[in-house]
C-alpha atoms as a PDB file:
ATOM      1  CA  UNK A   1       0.000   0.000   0.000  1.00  0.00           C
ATOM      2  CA  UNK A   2       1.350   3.455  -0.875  1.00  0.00           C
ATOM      3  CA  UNK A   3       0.730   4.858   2.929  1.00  0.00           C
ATOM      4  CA  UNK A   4       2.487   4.323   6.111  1.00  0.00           C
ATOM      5  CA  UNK A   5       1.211   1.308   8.816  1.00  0.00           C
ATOM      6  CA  UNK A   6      -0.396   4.380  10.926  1.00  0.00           C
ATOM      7  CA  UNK A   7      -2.333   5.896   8.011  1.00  0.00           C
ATOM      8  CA  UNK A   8      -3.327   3.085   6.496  1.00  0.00           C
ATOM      9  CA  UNK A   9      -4.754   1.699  10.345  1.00  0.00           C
ATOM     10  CA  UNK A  10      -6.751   5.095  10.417  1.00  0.00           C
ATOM     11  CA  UNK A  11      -8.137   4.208   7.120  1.00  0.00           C
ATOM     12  CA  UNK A  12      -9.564   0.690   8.679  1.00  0.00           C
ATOM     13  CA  UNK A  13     -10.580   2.142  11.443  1.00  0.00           C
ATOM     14  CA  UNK A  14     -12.046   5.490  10.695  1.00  0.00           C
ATOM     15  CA  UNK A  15     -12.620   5.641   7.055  1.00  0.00           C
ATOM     16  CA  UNK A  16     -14.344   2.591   6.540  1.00  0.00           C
ATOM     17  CA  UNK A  17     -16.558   4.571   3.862  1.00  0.00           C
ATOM     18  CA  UNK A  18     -13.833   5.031   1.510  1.00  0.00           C
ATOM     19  CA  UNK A  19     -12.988   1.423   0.671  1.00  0.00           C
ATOM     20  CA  UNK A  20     -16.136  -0.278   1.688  1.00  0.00           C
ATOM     21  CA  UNK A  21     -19.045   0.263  -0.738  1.00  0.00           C
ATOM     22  CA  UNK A  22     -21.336  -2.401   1.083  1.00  0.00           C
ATOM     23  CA  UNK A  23     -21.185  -0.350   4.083  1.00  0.00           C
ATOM     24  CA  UNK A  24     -24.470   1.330   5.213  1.00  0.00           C
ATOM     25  CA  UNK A  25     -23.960   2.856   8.497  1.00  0.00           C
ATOM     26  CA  UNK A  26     -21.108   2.613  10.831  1.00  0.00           C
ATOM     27  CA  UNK A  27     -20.595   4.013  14.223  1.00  0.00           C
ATOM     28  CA  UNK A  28     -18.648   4.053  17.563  1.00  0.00           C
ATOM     29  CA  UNK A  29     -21.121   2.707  20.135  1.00  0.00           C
ATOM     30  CA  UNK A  30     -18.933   2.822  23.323  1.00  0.00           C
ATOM     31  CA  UNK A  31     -14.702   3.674  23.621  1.00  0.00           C
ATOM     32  CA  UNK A  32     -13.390   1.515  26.581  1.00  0.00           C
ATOM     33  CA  UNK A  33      -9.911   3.190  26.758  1.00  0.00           C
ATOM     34  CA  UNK A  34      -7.775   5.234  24.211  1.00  0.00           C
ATOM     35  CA  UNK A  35      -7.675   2.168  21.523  1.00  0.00           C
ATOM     36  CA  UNK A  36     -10.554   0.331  22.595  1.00  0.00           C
ATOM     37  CA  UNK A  37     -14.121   0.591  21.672  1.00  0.00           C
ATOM     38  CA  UNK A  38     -17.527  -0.877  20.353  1.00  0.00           C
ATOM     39  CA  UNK A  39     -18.284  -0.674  16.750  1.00  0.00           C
ATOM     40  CA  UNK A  40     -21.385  -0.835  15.115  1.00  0.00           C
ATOM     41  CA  UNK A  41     -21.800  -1.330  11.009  1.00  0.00           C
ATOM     42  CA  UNK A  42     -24.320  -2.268   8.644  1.00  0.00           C
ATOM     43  CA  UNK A  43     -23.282  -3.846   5.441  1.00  0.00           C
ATOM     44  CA  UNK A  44     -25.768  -4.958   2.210  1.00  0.00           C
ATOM     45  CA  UNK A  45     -24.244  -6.802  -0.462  1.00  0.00           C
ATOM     46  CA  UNK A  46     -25.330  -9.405  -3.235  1.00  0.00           C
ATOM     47  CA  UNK A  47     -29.406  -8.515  -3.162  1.00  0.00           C
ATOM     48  CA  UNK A  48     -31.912 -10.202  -2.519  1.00  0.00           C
ATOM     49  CA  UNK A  49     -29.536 -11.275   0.618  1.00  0.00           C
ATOM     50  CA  UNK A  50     -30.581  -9.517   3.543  1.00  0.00           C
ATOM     51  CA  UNK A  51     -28.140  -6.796   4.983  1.00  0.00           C
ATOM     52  CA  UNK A  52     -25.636  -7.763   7.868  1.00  0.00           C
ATOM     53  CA  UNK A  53     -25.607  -5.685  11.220  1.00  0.00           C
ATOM     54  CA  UNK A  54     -21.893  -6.740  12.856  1.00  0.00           C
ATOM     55  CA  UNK A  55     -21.326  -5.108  16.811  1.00  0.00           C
ATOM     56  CA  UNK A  56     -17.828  -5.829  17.345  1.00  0.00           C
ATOM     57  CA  UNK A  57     -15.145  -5.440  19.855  1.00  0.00           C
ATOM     58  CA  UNK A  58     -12.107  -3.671  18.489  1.00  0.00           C
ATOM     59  CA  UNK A  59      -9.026  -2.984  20.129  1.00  0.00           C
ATOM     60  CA  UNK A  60      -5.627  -1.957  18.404  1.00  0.00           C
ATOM     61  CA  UNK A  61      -1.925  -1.166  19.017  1.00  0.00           C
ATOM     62  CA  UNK A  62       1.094   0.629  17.336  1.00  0.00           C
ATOM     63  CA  UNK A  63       4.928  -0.438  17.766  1.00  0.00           C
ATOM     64  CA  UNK A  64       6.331   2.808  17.256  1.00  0.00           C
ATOM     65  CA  UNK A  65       9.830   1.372  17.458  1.00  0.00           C
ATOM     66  CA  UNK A  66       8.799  -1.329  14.246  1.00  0.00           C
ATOM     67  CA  UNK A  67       6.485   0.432  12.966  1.00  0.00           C
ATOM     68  CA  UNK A  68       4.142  -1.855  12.977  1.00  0.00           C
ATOM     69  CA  UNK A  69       0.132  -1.406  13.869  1.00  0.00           C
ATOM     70  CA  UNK A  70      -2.045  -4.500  14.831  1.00  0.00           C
ATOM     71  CA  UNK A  71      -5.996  -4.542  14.833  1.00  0.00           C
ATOM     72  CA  UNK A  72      -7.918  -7.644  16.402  1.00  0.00           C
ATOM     73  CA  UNK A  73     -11.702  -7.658  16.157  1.00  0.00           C
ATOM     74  CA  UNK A  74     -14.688  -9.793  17.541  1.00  0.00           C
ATOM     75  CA  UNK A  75     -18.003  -9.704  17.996  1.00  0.00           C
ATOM     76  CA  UNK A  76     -20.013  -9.189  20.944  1.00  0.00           C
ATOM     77  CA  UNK A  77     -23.437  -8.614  22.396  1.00  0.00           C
ATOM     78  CA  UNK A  78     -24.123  -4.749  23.887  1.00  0.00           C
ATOM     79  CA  UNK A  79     -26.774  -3.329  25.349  1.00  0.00           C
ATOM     80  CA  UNK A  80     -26.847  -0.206  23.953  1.00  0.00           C
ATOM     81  CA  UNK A  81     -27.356  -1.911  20.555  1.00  0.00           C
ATOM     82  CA  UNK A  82     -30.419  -3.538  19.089  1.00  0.00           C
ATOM     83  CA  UNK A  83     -30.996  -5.392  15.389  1.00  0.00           C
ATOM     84  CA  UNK A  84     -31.526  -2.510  13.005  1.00  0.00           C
ATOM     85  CA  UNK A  85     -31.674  -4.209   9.397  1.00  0.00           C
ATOM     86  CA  UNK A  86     -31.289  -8.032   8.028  1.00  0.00           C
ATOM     87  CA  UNK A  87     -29.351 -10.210  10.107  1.00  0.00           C
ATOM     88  CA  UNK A  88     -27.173 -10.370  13.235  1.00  0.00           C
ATOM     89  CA  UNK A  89     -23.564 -11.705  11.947  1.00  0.00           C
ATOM     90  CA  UNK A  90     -20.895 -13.035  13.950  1.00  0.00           C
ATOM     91  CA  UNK A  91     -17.081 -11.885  13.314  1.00  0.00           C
ATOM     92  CA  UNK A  92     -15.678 -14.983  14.882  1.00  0.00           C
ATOM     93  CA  UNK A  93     -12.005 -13.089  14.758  1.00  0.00           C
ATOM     94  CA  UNK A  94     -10.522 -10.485  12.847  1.00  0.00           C
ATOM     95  CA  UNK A  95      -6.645  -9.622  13.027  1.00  0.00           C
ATOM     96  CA  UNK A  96      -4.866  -6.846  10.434  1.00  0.00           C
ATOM     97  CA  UNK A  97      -1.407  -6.678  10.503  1.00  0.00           C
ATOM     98  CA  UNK A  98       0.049  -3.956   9.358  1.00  0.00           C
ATOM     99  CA  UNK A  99       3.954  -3.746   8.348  1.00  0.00           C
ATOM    100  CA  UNK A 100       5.749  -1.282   6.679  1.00  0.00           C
ATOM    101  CA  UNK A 101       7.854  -2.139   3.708  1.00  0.00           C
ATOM    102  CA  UNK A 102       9.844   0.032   1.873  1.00  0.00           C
ATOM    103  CA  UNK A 103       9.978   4.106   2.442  1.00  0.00           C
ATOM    104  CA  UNK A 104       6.117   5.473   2.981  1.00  0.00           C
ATOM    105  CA  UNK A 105       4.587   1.629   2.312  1.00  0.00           C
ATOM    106  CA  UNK A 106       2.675  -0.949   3.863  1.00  0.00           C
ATOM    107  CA  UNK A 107       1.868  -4.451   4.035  1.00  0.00           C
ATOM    108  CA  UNK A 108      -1.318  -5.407   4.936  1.00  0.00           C
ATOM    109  CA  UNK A 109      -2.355  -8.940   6.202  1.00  0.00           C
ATOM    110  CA  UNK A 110      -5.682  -9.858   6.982  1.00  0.00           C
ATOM    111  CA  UNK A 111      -6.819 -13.123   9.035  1.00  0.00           C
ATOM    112  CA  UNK A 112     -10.662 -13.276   9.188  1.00  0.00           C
ATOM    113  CA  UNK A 113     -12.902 -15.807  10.511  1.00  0.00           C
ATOM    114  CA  UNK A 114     -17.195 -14.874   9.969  1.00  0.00           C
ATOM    115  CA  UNK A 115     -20.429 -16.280  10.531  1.00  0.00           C
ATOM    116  CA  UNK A 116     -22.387 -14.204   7.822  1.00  0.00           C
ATOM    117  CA  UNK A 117     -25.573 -16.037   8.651  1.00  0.00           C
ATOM    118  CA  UNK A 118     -27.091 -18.290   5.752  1.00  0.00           C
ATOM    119  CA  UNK A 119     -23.888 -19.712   4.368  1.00  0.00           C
ATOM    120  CA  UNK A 120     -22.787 -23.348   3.854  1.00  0.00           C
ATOM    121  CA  UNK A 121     -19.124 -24.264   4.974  1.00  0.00           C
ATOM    122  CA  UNK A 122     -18.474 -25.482   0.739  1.00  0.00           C
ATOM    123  CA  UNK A 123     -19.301 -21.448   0.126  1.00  0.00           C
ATOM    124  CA  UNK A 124     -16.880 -20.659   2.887  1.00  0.00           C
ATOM    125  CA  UNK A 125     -14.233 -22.765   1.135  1.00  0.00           C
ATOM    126  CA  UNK A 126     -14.973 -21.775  -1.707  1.00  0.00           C
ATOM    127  CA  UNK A 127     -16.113 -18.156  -1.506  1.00  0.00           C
ATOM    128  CA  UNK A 128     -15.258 -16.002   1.410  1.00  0.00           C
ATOM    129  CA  UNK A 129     -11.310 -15.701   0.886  1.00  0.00           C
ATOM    130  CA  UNK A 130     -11.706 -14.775  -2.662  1.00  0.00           C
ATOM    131  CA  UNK A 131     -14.008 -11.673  -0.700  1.00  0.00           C
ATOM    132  CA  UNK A 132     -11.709 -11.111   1.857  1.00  0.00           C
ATOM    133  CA  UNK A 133      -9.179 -10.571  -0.723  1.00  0.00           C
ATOM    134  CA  UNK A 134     -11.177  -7.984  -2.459  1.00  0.00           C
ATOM    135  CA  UNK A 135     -11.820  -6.563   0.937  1.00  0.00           C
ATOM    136  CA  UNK A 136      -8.029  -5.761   1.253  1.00  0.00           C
ATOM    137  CA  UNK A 137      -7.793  -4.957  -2.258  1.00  0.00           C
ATOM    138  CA  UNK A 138     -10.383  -2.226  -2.055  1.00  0.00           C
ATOM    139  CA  UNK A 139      -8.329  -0.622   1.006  1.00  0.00           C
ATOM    140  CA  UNK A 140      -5.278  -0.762  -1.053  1.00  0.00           C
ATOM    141  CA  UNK A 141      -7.066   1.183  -3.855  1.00  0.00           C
ATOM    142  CA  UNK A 142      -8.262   3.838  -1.493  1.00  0.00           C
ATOM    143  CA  UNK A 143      -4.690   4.819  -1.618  1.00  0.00           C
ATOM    144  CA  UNK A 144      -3.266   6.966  -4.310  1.00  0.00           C
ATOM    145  CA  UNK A 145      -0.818   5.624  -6.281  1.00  0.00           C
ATOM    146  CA  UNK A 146       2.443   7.905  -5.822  1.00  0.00           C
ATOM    147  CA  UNK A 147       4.536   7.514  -8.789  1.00  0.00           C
ATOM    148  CA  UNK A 148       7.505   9.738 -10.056  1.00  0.00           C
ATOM    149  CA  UNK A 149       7.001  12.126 -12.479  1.00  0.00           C
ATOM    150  CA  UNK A 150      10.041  13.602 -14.935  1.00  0.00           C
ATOM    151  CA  UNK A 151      13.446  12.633 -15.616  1.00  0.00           C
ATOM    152  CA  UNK A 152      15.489   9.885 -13.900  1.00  0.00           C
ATOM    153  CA  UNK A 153      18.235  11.441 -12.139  1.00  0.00           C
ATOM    154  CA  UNK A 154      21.641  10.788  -9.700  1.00  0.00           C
ATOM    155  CA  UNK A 155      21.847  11.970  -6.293  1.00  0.00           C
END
């Protein structure tokens, strides 16, 4: 990715609207502690399915020394929070790695484990990592692509 491990975390986290056209609503339900917090989203995608309302636990962490930012999700029940649309899925886990690799780059890694609801385990083998790859591809796309413009020269 052509952004730095804490920009392109921020993206993920707050930005969600930029590289996610499924989403319908997101929010921050409750912050816990300074990178802790329940998150709310509603996603619709592939009609006539019915839309997906997630409430997840999210925490994440930066290694300023590496460089490197981590982001581990789950779901979980809150109070606060009732079924708005569709169906209550179930983000079993969710861990983003986030390296950096090269000057101003990233490398993103994605381990994701869902209950969407409605879903055989043969579409889950077959299916769901070819989306979470597009998932991570769309994130990577929400980044410009900085290229160098002009002559080649020595310095």
């Amino acid at each position: 990715m052509e952004a730095p491990p804490p920009v392109v975390l921020q993206r993920v986290l707050r930005e969600r609207h930029l590289w996610d056209e499924d989403l319908l609503h997101s929010r921050v339900i409750e912050s816990l502690e300074n990178n802790t917090e329940v998150f709310h989203y509603i996603t619709d995608s592939m009609a006539p399915h019915p839309r997906r309302d997630f409430v997840v636990l999210r925490r994440w962490c930066t290694d300023a020394l590496r460089g490197v930012c981590i982001l581990v999700s789950s779901s979980v029940d809150h109070d606060n929070v009732t079924l708005e649309a569709g169906l209550r899925a179930v983000l079993l886990t969710s861990r983003i790695l986030i390296e950096p690799c090269g000057m101003g780059r990233s490398r993103l890694t994605h381990y994701c484990r869902a209950d969407l609801r409605g879903r055989s385990p043969d579409w889950y083998n077959k299916v769901y990592g070819h989306l979470c790859a597009v998932e991570v591809a769309r994130i990577r796309a929400s980044f410009p692509v900085l290229s160098a413009k002009g002559p080649e020269t020595k310095i």
